[in-house]
Protein backbone atom coordinates (compact mmCIF):
# COMPACT_ATOMS: atom_id res chain seq x y z
CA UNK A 1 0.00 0.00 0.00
CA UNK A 2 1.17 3.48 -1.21
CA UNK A 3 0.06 6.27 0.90
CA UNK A 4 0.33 9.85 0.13
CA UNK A 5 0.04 12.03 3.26
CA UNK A 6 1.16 15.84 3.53
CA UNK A 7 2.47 15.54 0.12
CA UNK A 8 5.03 12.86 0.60
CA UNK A 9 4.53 9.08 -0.14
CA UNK A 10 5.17 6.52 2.79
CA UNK A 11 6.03 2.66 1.77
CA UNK A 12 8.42 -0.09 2.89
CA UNK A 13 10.81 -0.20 -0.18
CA UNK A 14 11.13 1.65 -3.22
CA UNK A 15 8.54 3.82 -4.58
CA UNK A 16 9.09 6.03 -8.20
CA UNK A 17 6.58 8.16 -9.07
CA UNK A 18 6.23 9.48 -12.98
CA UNK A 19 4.98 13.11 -12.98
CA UNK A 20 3.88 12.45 -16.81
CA UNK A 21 1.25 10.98 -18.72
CA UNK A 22 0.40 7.53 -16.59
CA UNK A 23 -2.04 4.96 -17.38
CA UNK A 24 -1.60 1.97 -14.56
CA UNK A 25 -3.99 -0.97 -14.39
CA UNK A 26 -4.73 -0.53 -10.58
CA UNK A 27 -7.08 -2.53 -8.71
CA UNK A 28 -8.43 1.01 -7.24
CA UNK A 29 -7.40 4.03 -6.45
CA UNK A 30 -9.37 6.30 -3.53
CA UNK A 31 -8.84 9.82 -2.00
CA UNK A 32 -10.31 10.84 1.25
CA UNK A 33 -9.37 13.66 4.08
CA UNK A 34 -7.75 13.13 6.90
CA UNK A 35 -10.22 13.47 9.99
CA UNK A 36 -7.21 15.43 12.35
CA UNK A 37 -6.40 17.80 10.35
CA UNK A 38 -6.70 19.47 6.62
CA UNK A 39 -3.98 16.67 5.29
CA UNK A 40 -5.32 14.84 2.26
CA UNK A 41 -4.53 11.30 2.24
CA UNK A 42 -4.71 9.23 -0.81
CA UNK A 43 -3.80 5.56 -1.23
CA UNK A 44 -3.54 2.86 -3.85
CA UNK A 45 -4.22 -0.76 -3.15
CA UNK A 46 -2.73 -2.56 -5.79
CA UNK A 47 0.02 -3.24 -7.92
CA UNK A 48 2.24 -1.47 -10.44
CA UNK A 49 2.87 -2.84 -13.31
CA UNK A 50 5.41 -1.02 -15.17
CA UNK A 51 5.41 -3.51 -17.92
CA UNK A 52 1.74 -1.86 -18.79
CA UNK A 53 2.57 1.91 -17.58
CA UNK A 54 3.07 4.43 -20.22
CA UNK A 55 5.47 6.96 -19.10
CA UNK A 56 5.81 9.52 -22.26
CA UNK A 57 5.45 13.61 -22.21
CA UNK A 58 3.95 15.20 -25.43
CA UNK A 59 5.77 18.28 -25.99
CA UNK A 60 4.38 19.75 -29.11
CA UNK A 61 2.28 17.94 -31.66
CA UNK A 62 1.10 20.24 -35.17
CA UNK A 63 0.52 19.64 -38.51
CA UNK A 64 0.95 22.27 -41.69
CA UNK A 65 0.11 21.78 -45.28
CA UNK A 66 3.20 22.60 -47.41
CA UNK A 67 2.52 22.44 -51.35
CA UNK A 68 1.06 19.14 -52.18
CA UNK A 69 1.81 17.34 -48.84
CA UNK A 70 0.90 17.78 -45.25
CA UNK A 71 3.88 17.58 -42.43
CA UNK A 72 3.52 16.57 -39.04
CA UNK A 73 5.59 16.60 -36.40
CA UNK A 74 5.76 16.01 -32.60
CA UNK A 75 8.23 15.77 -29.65
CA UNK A 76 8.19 14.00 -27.09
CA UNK A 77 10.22 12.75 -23.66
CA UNK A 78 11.13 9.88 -22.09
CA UNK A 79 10.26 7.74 -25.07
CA UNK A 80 11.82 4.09 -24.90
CA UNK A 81 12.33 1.47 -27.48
CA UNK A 82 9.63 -0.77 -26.43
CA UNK A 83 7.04 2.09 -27.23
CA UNK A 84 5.54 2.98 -30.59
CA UNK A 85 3.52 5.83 -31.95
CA UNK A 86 1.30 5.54 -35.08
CA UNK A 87 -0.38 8.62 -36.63
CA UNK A 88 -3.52 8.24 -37.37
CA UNK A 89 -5.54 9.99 -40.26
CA UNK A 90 -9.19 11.04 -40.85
CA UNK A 91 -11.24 13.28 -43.60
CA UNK A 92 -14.48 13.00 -41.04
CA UNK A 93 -13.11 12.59 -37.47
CA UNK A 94 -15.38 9.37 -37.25
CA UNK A 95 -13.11 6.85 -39.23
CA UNK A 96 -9.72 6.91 -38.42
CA UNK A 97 -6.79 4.93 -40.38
CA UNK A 98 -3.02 4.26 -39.25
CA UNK A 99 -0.69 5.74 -41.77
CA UNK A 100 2.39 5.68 -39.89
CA UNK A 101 4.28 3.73 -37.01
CA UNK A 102 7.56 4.94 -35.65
CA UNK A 103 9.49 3.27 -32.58
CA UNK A 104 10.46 5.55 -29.47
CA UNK A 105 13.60 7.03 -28.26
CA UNK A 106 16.89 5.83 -26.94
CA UNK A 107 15.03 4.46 -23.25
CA UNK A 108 17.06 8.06 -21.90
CA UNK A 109 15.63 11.25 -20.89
CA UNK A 110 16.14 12.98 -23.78
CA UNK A 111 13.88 14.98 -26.11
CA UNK A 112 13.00 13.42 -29.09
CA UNK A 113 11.79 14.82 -32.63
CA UNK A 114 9.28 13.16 -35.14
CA UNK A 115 8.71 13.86 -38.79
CA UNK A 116 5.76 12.60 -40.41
CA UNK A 117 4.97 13.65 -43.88
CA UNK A 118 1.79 12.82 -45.82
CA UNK A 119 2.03 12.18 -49.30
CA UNK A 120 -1.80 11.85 -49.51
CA UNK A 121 -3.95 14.19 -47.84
CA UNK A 122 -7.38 15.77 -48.38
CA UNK A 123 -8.40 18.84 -48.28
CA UNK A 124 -9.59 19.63 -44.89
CA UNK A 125 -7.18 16.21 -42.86
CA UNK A 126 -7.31 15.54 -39.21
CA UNK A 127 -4.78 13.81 -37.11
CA UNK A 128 -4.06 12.05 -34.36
CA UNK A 129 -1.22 10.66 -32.07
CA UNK A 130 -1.23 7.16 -30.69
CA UNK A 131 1.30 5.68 -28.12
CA UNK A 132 1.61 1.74 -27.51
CA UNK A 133 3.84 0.33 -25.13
CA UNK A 134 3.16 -3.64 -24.50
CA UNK A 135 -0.33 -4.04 -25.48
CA UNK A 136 -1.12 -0.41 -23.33
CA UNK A 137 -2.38 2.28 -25.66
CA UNK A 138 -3.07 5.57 -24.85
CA UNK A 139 -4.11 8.40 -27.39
CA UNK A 140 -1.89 11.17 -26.14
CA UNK A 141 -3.88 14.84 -28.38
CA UNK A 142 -7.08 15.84 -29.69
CA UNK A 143 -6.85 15.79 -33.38
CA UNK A 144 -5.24 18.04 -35.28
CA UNK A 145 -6.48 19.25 -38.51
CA UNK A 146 -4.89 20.44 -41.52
CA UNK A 147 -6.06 22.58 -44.26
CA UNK A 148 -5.41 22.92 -47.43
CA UNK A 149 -6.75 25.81 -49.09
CA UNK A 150 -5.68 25.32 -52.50
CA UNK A 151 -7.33 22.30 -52.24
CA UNK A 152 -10.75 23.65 -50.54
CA UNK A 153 -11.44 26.86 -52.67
CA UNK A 154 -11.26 24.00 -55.67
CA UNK A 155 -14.21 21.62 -54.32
């Protein structure tokens, strides 16, 4: 049991905590005041399983239509190998299609750049980052549309 009170964490052994995104599979997780005092004590009954935790940071994520292609491109920290990110591409924002899969960093905590550029877009294109790490997928923006006005003013 991990117990958070007055802002610092209280276990037997070792305890890392990831201020990024986190998804966990926990059994539960509860929050409740302390009855002494205006302390907040929260604790997790359960287990870690860092195997299914995805620890990433999205940076910056944007998209720009440049002649007859649209580029993408993101950054992002504390990727590791054993984590992927597909793009994902729309015209509606109801069907989505994977168009592009790239692994993650070096496993350090270093900043890493993306470059995504699509050779077939529509006029008005949205987008959307996925990251997978072990079968745990997370969708880490709201999509991000691209338009081409060229294209538009000729429908």
């Amino acid at each position: 049991m991990i117990t958070l009170l007055n802002n610092r964490f209280s276990r037997p052994g070792i305890f890392t905590l990831f201020v990024a995104l986190m998804l966990t599979t926990a059994s539960h997780v509860h929050a409740q005041e302390a009855k002494e005092s205006d302390r907040w004590q929260t604790s997790y009954d359960g287990e870690l399983s860092p195997e299914k935790t995805l620890v990433a940071s999205l940076i910056s994520f944007g998209g720009e239509a440049q002649e007859k292609v649209n580029h993408l491109r993101w950054t992002a920290g504390n990727t590791n190998t054993a984590m992927y990110f597909s793009v994902e591409r729309s015209k509606s924002g109801n069907a989505w299609e994977e168009v592009a899969v790239f692994k993650g960093g070096d496993a350090s905590d270093a900043v890493t750049e993306y470059l995504f550029v699509d050779t077939n877009p529509a006029a008005i294109t949205q987008y959307r980052l996925r990251m997978e790490r072990n079968g745990a997928v997370s969708y880490l923006t709201e999509a991000v549309e691209v338009f081409r006005w060229n294209a538009v003013s000729e429908l």
